[in-house]
Protein backbone atom coordinates (compact mmCIF):
# COMPACT_ATOMS: atom_id res chain seq x y z
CA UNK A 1 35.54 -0.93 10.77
CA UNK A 2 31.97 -0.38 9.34
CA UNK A 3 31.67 3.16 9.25
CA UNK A 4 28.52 4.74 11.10
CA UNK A 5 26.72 7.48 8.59
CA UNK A 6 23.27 9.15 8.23
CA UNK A 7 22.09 5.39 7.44
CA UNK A 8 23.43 4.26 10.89
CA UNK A 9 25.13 0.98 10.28
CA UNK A 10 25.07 -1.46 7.63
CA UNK A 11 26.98 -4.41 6.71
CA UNK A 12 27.71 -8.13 5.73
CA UNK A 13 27.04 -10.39 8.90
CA UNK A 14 30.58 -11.50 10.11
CA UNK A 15 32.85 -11.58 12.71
CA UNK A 16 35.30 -8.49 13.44
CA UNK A 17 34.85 -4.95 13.44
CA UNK A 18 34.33 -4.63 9.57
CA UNK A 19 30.90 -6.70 9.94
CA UNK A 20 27.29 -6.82 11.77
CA UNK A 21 27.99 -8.46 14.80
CA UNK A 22 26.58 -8.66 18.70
CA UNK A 23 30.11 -6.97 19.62
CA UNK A 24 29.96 -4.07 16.51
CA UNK A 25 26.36 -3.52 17.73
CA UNK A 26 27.23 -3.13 21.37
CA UNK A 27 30.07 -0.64 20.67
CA UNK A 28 28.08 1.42 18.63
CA UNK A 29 25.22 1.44 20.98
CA UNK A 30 27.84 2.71 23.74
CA UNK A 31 28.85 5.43 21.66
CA UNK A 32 25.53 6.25 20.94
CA UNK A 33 24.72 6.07 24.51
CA UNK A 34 27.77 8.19 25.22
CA UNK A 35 26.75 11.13 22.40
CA UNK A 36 23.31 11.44 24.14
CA UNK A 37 24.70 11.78 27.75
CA UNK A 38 26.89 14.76 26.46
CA UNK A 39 23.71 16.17 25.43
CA UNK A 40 22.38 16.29 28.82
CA UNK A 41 19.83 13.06 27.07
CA UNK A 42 20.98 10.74 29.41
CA UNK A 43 18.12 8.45 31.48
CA UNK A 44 15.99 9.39 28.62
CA UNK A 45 13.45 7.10 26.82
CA UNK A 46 15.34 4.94 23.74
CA UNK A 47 12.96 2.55 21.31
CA UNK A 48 14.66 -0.21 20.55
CA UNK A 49 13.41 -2.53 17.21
CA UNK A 50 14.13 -5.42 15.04
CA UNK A 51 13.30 -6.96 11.88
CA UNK A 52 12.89 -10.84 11.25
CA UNK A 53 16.83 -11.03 9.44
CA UNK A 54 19.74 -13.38 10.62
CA UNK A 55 21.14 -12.13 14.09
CA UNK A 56 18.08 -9.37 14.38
CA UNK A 57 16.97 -10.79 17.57
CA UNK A 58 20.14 -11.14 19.53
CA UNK A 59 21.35 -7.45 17.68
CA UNK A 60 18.21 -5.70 19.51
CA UNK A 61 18.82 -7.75 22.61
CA UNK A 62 22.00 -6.29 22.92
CA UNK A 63 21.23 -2.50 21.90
CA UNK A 64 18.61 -2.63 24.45
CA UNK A 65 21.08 -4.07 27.42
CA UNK A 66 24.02 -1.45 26.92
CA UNK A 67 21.36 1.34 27.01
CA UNK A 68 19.87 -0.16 30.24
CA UNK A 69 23.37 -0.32 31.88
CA UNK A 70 23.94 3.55 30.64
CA UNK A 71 20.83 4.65 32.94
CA UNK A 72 18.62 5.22 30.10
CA UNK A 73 14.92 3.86 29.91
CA UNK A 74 14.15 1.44 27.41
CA UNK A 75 11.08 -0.30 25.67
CA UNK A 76 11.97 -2.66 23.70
CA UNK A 77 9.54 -3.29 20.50
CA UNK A 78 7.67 -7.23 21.82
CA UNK A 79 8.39 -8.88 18.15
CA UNK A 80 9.96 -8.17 14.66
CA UNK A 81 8.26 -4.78 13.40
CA UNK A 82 8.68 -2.38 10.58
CA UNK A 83 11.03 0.41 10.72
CA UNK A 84 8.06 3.39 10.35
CA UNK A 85 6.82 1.88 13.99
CA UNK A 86 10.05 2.69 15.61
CA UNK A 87 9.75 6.40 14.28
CA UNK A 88 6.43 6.49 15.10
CA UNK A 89 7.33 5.43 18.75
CA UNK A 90 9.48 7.69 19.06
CA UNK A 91 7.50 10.73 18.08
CA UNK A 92 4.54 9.34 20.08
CA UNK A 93 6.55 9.08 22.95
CA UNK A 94 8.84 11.55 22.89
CA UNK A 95 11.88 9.27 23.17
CA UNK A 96 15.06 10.75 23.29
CA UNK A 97 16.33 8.70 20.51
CA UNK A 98 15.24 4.90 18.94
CA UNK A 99 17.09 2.14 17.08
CA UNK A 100 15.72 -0.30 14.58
CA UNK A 101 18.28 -3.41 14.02
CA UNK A 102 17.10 -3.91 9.89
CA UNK A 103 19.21 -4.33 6.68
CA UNK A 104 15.85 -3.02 5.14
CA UNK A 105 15.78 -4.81 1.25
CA UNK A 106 19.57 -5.43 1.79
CA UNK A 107 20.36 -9.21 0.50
CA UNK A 108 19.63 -11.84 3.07
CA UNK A 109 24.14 -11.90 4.35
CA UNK A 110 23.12 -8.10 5.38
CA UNK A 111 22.11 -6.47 8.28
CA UNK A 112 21.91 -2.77 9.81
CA UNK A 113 21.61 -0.65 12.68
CA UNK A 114 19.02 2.44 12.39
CA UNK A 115 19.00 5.38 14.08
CA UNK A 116 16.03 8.30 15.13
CA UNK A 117 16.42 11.02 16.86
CA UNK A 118 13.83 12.96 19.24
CA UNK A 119 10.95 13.76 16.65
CA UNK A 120 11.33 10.63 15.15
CA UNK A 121 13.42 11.58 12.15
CA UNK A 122 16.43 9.49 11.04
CA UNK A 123 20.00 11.71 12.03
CA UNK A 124 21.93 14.41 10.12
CA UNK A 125 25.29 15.43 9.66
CA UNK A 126 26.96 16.33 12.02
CA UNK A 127 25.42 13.94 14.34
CA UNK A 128 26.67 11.06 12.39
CA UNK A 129 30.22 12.32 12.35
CA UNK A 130 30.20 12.98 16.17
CA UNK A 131 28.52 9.72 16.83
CA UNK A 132 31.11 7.42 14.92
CA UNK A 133 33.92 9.62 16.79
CA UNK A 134 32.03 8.57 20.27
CA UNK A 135 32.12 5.06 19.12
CA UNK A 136 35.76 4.99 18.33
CA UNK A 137 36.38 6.67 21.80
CA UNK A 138 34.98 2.96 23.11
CA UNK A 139 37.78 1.08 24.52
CA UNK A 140 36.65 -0.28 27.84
CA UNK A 141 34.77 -3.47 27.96
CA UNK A 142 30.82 -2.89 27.73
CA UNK A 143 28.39 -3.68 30.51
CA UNK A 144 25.41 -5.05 29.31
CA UNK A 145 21.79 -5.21 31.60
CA UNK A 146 18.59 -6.73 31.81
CA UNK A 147 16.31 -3.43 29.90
CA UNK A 148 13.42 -4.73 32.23
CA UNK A 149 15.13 -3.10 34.95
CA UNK A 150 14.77 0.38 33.66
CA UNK A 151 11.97 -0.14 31.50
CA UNK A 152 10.04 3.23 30.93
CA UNK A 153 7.11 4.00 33.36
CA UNK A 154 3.69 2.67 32.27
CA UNK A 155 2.21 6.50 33.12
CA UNK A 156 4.32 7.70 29.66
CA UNK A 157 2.00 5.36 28.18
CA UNK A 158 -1.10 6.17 29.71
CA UNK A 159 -1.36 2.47 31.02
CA UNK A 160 -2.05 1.25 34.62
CA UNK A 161 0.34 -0.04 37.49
CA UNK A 162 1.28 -3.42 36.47
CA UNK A 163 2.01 -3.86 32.85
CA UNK A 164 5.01 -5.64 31.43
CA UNK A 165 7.32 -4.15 28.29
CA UNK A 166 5.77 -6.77 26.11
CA UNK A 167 2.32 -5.16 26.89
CA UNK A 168 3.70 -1.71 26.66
CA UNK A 169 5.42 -2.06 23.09
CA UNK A 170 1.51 -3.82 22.28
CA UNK A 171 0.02 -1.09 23.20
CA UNK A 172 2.51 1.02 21.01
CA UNK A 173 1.90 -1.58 17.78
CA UNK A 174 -2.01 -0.67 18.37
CA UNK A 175 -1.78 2.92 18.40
CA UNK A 176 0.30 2.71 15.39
CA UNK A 177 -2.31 0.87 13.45
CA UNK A 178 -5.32 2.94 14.85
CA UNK A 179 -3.57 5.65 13.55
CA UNK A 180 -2.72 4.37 9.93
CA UNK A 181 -6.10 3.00 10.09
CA UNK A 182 -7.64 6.79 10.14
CA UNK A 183 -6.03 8.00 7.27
CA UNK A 184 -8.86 7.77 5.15
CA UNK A 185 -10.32 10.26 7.30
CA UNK A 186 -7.03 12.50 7.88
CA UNK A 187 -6.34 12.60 4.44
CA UNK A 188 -9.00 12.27 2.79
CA UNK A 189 -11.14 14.49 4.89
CA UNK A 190 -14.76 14.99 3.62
CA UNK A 191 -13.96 12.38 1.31
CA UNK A 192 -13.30 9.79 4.16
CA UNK A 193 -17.02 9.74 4.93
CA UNK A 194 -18.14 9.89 1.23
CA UNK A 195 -19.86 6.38 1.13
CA UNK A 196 -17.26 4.78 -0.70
CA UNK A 197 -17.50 0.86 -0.51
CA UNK A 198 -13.52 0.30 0.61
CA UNK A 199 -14.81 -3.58 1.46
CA UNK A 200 -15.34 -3.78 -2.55
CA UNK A 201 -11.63 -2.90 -3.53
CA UNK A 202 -9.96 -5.77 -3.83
CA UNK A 203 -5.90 -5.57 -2.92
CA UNK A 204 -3.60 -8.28 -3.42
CA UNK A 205 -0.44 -8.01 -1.19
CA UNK A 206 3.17 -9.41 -0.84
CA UNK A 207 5.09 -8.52 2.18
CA UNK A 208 8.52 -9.89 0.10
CA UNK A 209 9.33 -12.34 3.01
CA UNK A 210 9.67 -9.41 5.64
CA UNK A 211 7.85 -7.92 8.63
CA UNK A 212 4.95 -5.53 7.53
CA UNK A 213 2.70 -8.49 5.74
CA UNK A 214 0.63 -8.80 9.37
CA UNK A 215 0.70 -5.47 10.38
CA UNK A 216 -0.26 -4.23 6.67
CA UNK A 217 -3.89 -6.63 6.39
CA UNK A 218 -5.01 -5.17 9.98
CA UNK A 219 -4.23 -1.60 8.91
CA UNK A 220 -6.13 -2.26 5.56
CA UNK A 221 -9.12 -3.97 7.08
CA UNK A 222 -9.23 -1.72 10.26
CA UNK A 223 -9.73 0.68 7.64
CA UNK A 224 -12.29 -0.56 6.15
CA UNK A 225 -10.31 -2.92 2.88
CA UNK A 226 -11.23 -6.35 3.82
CA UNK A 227 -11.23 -7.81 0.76
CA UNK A 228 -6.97 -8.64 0.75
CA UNK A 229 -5.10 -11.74 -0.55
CA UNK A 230 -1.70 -11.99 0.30
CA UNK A 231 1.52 -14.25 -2.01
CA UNK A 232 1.41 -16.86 0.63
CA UNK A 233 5.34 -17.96 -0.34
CA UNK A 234 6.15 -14.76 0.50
CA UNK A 235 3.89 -13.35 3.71
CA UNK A 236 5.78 -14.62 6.63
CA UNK A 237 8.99 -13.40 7.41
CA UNK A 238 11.90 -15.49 6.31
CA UNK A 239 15.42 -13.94 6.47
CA UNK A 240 16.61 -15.94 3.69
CA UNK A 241 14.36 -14.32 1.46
CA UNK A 242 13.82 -18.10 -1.09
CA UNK A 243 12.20 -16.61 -3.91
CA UNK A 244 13.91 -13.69 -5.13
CA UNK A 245 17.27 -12.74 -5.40
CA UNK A 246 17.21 -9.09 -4.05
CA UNK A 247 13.71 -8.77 -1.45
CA UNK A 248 13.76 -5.21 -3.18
CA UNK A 249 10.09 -4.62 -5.19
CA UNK A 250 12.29 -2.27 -7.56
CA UNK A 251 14.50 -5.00 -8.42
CA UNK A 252 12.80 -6.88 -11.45
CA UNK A 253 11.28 -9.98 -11.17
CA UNK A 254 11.00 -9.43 -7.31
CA UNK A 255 7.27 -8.10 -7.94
CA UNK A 256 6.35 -11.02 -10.26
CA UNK A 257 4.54 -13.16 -7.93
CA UNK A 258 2.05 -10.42 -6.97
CA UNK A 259 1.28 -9.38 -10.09
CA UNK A 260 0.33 -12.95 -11.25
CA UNK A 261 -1.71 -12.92 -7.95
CA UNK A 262 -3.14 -9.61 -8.87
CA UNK A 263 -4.28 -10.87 -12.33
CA UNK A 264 -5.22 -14.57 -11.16
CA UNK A 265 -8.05 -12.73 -8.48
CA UNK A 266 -8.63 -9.45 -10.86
CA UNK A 267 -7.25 -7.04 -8.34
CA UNK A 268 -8.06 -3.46 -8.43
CA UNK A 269 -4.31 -2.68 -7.07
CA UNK A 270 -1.22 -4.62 -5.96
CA UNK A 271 0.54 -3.84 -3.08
CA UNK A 272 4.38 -4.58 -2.38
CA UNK A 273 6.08 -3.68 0.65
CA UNK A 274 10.37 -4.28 1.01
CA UNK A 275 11.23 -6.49 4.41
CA UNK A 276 11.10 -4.02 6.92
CA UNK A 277 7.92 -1.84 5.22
CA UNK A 278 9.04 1.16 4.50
CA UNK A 279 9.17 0.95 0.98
CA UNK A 280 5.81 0.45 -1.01
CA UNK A 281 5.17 -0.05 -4.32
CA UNK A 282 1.99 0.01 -6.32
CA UNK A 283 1.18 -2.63 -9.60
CA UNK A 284 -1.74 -1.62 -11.95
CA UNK A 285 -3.61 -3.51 -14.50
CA UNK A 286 -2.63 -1.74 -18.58
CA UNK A 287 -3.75 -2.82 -21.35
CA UNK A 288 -0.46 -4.70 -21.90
CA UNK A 289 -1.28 -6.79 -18.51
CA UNK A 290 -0.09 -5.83 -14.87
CA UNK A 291 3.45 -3.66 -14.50
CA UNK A 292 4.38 -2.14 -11.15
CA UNK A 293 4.06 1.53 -11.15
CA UNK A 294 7.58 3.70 -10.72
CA UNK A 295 8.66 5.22 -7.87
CA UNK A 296 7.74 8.52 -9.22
CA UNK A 297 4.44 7.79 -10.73
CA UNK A 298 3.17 6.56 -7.10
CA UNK A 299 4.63 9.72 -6.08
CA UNK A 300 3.00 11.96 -7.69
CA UNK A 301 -0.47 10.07 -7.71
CA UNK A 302 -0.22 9.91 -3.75
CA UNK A 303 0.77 13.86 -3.68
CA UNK A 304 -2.26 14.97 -5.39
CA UNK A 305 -4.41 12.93 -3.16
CA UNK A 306 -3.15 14.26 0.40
CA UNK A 307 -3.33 17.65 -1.11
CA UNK A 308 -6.64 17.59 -2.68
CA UNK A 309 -7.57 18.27 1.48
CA UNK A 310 -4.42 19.91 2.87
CA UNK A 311 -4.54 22.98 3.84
CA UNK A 312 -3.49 26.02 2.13
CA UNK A 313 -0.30 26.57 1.03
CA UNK A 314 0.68 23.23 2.27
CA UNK A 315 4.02 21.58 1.28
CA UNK A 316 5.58 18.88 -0.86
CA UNK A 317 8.76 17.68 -1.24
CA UNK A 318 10.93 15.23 -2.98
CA UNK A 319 14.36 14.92 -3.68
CA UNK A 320 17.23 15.77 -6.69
CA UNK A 321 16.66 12.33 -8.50
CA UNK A 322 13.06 12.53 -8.72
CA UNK A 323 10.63 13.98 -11.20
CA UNK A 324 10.09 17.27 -11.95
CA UNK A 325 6.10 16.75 -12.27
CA UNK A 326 5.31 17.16 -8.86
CA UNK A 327 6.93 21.22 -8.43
CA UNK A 328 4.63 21.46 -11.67
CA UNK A 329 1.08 20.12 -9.69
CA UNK A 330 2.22 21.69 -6.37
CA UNK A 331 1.96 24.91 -8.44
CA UNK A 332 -0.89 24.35 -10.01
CA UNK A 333 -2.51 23.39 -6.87
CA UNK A 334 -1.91 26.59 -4.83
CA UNK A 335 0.70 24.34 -3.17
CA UNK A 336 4.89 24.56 -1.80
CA UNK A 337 7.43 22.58 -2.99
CA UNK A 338 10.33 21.50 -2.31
CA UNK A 339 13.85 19.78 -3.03
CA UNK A 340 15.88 17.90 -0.91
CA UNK A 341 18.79 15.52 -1.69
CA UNK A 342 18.02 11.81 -1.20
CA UNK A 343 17.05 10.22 2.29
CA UNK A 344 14.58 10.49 4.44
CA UNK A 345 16.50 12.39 6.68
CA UNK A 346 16.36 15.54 4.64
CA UNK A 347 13.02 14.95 3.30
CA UNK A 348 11.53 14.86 6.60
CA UNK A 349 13.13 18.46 7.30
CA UNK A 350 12.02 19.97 4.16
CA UNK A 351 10.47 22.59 5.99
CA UNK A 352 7.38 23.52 7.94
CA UNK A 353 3.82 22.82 6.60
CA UNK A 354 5.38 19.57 5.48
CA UNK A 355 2.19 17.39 4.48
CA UNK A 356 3.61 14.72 1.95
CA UNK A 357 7.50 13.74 0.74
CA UNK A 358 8.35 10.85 -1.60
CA UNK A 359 11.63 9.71 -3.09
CA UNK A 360 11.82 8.07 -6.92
CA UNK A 361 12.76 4.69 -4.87
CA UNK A 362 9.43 4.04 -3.68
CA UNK A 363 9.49 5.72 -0.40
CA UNK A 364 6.42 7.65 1.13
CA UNK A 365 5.73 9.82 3.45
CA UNK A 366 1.70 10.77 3.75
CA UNK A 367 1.59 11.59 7.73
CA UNK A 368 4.11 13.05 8.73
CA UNK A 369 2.33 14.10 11.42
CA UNK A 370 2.53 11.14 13.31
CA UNK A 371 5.71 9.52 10.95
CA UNK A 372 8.80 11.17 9.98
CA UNK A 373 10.11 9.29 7.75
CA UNK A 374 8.85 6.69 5.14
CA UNK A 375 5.96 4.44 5.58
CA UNK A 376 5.17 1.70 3.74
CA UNK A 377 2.30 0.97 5.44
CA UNK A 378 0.62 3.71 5.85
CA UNK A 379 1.14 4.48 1.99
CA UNK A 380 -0.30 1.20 0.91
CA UNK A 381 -3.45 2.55 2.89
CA UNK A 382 -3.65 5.50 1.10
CA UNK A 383 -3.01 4.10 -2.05
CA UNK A 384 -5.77 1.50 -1.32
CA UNK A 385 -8.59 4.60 -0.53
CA UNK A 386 -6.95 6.70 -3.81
CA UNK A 387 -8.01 3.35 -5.86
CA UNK A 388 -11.31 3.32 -3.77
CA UNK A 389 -12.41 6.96 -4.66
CA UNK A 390 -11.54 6.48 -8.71
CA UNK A 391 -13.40 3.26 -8.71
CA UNK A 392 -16.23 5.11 -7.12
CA UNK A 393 -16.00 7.39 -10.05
CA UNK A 394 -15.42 4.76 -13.04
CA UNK A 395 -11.38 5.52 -12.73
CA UNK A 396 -8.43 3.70 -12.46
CA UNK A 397 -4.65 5.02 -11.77
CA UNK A 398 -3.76 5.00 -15.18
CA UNK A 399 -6.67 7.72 -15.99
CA UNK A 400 -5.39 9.96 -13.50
CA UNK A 401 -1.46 9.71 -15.28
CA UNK A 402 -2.83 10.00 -18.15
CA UNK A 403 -4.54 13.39 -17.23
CA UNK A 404 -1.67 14.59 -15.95
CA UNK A 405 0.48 14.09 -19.11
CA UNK A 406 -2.37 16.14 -20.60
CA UNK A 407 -2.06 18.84 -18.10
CA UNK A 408 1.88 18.90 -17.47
CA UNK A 409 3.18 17.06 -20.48
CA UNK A 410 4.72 13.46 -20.53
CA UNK A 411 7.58 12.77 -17.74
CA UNK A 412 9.04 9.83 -18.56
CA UNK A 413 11.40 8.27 -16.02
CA UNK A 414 14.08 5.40 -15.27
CA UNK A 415 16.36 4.29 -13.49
CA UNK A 416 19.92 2.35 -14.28
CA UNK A 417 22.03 0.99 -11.57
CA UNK A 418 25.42 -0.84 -12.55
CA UNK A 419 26.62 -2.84 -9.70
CA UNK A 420 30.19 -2.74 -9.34
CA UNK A 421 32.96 -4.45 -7.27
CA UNK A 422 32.96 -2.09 -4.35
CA UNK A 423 31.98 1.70 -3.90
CA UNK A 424 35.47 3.28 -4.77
CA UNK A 425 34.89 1.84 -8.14
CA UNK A 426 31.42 3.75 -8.27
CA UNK A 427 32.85 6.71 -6.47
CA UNK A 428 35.83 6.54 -9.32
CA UNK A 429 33.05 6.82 -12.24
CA UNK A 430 31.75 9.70 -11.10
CA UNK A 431 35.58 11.50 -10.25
CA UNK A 432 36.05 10.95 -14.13
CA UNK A 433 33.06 12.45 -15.38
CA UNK A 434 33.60 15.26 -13.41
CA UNK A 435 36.86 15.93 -14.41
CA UNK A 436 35.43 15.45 -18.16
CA UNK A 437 31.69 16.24 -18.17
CA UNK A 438 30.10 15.26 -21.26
CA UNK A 439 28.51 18.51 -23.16
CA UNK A 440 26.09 16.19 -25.42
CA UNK A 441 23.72 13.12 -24.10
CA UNK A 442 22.05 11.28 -27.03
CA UNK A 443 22.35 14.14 -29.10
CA UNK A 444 21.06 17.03 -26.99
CA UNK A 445 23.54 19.46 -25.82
CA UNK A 446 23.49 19.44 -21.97
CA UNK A 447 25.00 21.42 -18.82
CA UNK A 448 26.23 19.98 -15.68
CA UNK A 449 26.09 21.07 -12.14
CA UNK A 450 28.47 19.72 -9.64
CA UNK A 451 26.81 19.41 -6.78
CA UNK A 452 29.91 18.74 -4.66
CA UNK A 453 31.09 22.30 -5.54
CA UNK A 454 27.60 23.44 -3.90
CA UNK A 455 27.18 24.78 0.05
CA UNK A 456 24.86 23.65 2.89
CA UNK A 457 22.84 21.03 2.85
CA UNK A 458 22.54 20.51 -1.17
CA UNK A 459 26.00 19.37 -1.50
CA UNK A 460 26.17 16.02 -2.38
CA UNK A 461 28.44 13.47 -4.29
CA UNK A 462 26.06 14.04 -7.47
CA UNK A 463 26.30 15.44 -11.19
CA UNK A 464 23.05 16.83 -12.79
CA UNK A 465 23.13 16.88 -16.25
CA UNK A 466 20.43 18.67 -17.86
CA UNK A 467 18.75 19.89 -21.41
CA UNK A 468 15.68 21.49 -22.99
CA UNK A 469 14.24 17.90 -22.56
CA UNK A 470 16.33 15.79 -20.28
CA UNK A 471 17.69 15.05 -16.77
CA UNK A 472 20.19 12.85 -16.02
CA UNK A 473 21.59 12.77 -12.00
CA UNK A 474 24.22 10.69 -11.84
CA UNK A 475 25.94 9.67 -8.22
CA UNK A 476 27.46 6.42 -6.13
CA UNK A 477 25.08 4.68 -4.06
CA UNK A 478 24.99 5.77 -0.67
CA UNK A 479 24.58 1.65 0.84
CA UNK A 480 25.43 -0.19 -1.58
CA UNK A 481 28.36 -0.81 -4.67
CA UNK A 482 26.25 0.85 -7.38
CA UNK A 483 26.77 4.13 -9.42
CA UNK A 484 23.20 5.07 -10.28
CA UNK A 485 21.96 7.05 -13.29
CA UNK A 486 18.47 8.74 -13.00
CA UNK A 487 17.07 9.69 -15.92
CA UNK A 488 14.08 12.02 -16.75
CA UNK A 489 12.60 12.93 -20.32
CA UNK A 490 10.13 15.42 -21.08
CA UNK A 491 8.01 15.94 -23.98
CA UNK A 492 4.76 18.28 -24.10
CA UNK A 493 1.44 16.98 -25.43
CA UNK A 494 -0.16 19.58 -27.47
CA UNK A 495 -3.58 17.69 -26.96
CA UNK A 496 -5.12 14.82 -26.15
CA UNK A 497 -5.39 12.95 -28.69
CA UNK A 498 -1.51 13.61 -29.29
CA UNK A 499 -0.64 11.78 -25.65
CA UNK A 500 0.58 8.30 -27.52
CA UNK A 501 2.82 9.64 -30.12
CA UNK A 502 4.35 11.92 -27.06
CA UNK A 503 5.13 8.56 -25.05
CA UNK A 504 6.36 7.08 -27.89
CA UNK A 505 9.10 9.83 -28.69
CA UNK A 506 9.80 9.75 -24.46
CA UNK A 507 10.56 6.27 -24.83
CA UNK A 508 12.75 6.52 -27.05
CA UNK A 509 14.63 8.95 -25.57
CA UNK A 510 14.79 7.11 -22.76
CA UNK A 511 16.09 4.13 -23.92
CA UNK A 512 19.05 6.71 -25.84
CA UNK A 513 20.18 7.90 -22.46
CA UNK A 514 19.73 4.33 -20.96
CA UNK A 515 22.45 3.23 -23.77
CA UNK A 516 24.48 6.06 -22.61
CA UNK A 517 24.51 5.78 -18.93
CA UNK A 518 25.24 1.70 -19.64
CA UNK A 519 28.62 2.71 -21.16
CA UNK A 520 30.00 5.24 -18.26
């Protein structure tokens, strides 16, 4: 059977119970339906969402049917949506729980089954555990009704008498966008009314054959970018995905089309959501051409900006496989910080004052206010008003990472991911190096922390190997048949004018440990 973990469910679309199917999908929704009544949840509010993939539609159809027949109230989401909506309902309405069929930037045989619970945060041990044994206590045959007849009350929505679900879940989708619309005012606070021209940034846009490419040009130009050009092969959503081979922005070449868009119309920042929009990735013009910004560099940028207005002693977080810079800004900014392992679902719980999270694989999270959990959308916005408010000042992106390299010394990242033929193979990798931990990494003696020997919440399949100048966390994917290797450098810059030769000697370090991690 496909197993049901933090991630919900996700899977190859096929028949039986070891793929994404309408009969996996209604089991699990029973079990969910049965783990909520045993909380004394039952009859409460459930969001139910989709993305555009293969069997989406019929997926959703049947989540929202078995939790109609359990006696709770639905509202089903009118049309394919990104994930960070579903959260975002389910905050806003205090739902009792909320399911979003997507495969997120799975390949196009995937798909997935989401789950939030009340606050509009993805699940946690032990709720995954105790859901998947729920679901396995399924045996009966599953009764399956029309949602409409327990749709929720238009008063929870502040609507009149008389509106349908489709108009409800609208008026969900606009409240949404109103609200991702005024984060150049939330965020940026005084500096949302600063007379910057955000009509004279110009944003090119791919949506990578997903959901968010409509939703993302009315949050832009509601908020005041109207100047956006979208990769027209790529914009509406096609669940085969035709023009890359993994609809994942990380993924290289997936980003390629943009950036020749960005450089054909002489962007001022390119924008690339993953098919269900909670991923977003930013592309800059160097002096070497257009290259999408990492995971971490976005990070950082976007952590800076939110806290530029936070409030005092406000908090940041990321996770064990990011960089290190942003504990060294938080600091520097009178600010928290914090450390999480990866997911959403501990970043959004990385304690109170929470006012920004980001993970190295281009997920951000700059309201958590209203979403807890990433937001591509709402990111691209923000990332959109950073660009506005350099440009104002005769900046770019680059100026800004450059000044930080000044400040906190170069932190040179990557990534390596080695596919392999299934996750035992991945998980076996990581069993031998900890049995035999390596003591040197491209000649620099290291130490290594197991983090599966640690307690609570920080233990995690993981080894963190680290010297006076390196970082190297190495762990199986948690979705897919990878072992990843994520790989940090640092090298101080005694002064400006020293900041190349620093990158230079990163890079090369990097591309040391790179070799390394290629041969585990």
């Amino acid at each position: 059977m496909l197993r049901f973990g933090t991630a919900g469910l996700r899977g190859p679309l096929q028949d039986g119970p070891d793929g994404m199917n309408v009969d996996t999908v209604s089991r699990a929704t029973a079990g969910l339906a049965a783990w909520l009544r045993d909380r004394c949840l039952g009859g409460g509010l459930v969001i139910v969402g989709r993305d555009a993939r293969h069997g989406s539609a019929e997926f959703a159809d049947a989540t929202a049917e078995v939790l109609a027949a359990a006696g709770f109230s639905v509202l089903p989401l009118p049309r394919p949506l990104p994930t960070p909506l579903v959260a975002f309902a389910v905050r806003e309405l205090n739902a009792v729980a909320g399911v979003q069929i997507t495969a997120s930037h799975n390949p196009a045989t995937d798909n997935g089954y989401k789950v939030y619970l009340d606050g509009g945060s993805q699940l946690i041990p032990p709720a995954d555990a105790e859901i998947e044994r729920a679901i396995d206590a399924v045996t009966t045959p599953i009764p399956r009704t029309d949602p409409a007849s327990t749709a929720p009350d238009p008063s929870v929505l502040s609507l009149p008498e008389g509106k349908t679900v489709d108009e409800m879940g609208e008026e969900i989708v606009r409240r949404y966008l109103a609200r991702v619309a005024a984060l150049p005012h939330l965020i940026g606070g005084e500096n949302g009314d600063d007379g910057v021209r955000r009509s004279d940034i110009r944003i090119a846009l791919t949506a990578m054959h997903g959901v968010g490419g409509e939703p993302a040009t009315a949050a832009l130009r509601a908020a005041g970018f109207t100047d956006v050009l979208v990769v027209t092969e790529q914009f509406a959503p096609d669940p085969d995905f035709p023009t890359v081979a993994f609809p994942n922005p990380e993924e290289p070449g997936a980003s390629d089309l943009l950036l020749a868009l960005a450089e054909k119309v002489g962007a001022d920042v390119a924008i690339a959501l993953d098919p269900d929009a909670d991923r977003c990735a930013v592309g800059v013009a160097g002096p070497d051409g257009w290259r999408m910004l990492r995971g971490d560099e976005t990070g950082v940028l976007l952590g800076d900006f939110v806290l530029r207005t936070a409030p005092a002693d406000s908090l940041v977080a990321t996770t064990i496989v990011s960089s290190r810079l942003l504990s060294k800004l938080a600091a520097a900014r009178g600010a928290r910080y914090a450390e999480t392992l990866t997911g959403f679902k501990w970043l959004a719980r990385a304690g109170e004052g929470l006012v920004y999270a980001y993970e190295e694989a281009i997920g951000h999270c700059v309201d958590p206010a209203a979403v807890r959990d990433k937001d591509g959308i709402s990111a691209a916005v923000a990332a959109a008003d950073l660009v506005a408010q350099l440009k104002a000042d005769g900046r770019t992106l680059l100026d800004v990472l450059d000044e930080y390299a000044v400040e906190f010394g170069v932190h040179a990242g990557a990534q390596v991911s080695l596919r392999l033929a299934d996750a035992d193979e991945a998980a076996a990798v990581v069993a031998r190096l900890r049995e035999t931990p390596p003591t040197e990494i491209a000649g620099e003696k290291v130490t290594c922390t197991d983090m599966a020997q640690l307690r609570g919440r920080m233990r995690t399949d993981a080894l963190v190997f680290e010297g006076d100048s390196l970082r190297l966390v190495v762990r199986p994917s948690g979705t897919e048949p990878k072992l990843k290797c994520y790989i940090e450098v640092f090298e101080p810059v005694p002064s400006g004018s020293e900041l190349g030769v620093a990158r230079a000697t990163a890079g090369q370090r990097l591309s040391d440990i790179r070799e390394f991690c290629e041969k585990l």
